[in-house]
C-alpha atoms as a PDB file:
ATOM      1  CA  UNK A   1      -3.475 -22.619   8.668  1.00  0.00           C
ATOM      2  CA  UNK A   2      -3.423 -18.651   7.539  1.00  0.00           C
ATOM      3  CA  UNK A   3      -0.157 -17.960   5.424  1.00  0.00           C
ATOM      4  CA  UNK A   4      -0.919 -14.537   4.896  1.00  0.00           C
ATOM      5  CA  UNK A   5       1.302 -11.838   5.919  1.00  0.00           C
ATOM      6  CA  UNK A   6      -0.614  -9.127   7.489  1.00  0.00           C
ATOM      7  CA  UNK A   7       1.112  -5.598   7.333  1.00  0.00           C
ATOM      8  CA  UNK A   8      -0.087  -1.967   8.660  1.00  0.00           C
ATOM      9  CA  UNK A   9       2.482   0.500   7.122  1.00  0.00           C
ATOM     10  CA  UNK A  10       2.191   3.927   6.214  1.00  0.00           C
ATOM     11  CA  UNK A  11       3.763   4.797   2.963  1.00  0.00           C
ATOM     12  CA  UNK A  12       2.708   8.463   0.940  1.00  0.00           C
ATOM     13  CA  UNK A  13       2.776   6.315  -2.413  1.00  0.00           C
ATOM     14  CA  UNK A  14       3.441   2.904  -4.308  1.00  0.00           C
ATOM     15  CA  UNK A  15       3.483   2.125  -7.903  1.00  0.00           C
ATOM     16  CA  UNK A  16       3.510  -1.007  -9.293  1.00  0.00           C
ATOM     17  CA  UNK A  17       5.353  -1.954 -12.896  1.00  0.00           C
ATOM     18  CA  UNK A  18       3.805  -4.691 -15.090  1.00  0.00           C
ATOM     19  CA  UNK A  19       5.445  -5.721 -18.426  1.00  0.00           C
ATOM     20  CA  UNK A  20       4.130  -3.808 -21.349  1.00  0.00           C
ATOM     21  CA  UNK A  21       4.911  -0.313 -19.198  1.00  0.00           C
ATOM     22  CA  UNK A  22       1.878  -0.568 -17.336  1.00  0.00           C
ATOM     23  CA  UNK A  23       1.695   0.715 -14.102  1.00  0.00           C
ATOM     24  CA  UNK A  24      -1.131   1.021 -10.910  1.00  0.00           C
ATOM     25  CA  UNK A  25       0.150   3.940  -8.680  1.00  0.00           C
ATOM     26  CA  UNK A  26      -1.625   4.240  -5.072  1.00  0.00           C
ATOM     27  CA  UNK A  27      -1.794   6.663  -2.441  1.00  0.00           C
ATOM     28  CA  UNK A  28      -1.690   6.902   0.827  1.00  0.00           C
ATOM     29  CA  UNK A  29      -1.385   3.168   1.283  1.00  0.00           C
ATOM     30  CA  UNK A  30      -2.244   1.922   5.000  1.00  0.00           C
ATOM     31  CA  UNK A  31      -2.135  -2.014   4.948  1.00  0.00           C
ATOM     32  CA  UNK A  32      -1.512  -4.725   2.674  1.00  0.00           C
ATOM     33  CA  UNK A  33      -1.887  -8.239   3.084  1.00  0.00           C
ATOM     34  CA  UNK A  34       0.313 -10.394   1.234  1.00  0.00           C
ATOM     35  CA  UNK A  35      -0.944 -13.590   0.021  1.00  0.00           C
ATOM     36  CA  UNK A  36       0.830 -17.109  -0.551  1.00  0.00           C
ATOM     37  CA  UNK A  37       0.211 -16.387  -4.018  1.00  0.00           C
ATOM     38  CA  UNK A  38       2.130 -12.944  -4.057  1.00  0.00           C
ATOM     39  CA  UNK A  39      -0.775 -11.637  -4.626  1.00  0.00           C
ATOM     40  CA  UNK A  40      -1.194  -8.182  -2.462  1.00  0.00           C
ATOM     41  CA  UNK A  41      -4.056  -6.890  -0.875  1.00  0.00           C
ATOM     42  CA  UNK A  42      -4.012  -3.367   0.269  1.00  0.00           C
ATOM     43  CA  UNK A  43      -6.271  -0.813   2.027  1.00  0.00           C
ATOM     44  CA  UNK A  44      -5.786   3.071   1.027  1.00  0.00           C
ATOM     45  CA  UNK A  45      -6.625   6.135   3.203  1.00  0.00           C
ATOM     46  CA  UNK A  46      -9.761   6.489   2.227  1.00  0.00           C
ATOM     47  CA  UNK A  47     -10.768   3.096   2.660  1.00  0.00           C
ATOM     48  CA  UNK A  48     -10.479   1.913  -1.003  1.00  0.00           C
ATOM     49  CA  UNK A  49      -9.203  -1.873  -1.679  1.00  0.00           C
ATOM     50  CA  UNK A  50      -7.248  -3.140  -4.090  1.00  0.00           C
ATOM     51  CA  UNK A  51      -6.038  -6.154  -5.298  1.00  0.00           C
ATOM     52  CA  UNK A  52      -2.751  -6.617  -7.117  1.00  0.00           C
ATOM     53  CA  UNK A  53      -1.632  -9.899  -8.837  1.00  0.00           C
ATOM     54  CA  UNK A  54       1.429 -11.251  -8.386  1.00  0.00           C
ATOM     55  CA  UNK A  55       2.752 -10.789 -12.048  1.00  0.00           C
ATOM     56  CA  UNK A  56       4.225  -7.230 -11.210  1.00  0.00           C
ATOM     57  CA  UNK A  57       7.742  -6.871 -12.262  1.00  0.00           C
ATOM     58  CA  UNK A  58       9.006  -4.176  -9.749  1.00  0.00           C
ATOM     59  CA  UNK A  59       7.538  -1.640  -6.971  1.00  0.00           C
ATOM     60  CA  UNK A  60       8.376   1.808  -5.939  1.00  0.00           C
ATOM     61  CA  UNK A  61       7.869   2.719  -2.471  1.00  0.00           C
ATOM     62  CA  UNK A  62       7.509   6.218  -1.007  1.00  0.00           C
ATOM     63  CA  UNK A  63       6.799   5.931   2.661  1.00  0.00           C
ATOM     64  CA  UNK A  64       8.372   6.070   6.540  1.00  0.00           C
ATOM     65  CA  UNK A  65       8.797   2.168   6.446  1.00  0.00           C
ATOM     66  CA  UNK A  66      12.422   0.979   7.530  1.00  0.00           C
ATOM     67  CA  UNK A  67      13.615  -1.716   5.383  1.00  0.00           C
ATOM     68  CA  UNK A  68      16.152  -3.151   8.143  1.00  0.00           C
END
């Protein structure tokens, strides 16, 4: 069974907030997979991938997505 939720968006940037003040900021985001874990998968624009564990405290989303 695949609990994954599977996502093509287009969004110009999103930054992630960790304790501490730490932050990952990325670009041009095109898909993210969400895991069961909350861990989040995501594909840039120019094909980079990164991971993101699921101990993020907040995210910041620039993009066309509608939240409705």
């Amino acid at each position: 069974m695949n609990n994954k939720n599977e996502m093509t968006i287009k969004e110009t940037e999103r930054i992630y907030h960790f304790p501490k003040g730490e932050r990952v900021v990325l670009k041009e985001v095109r898909k993210i997979v969400i895991e069961p874990s909350g861990t989040h998968k995501i594909k840039t624009a120019d094909g980079k991938r990164h991971i993101i564990k699921s101990d993020w405290l907040s995210i910041e989303i620039d993009g066309e997505e509608n939240w409705e």
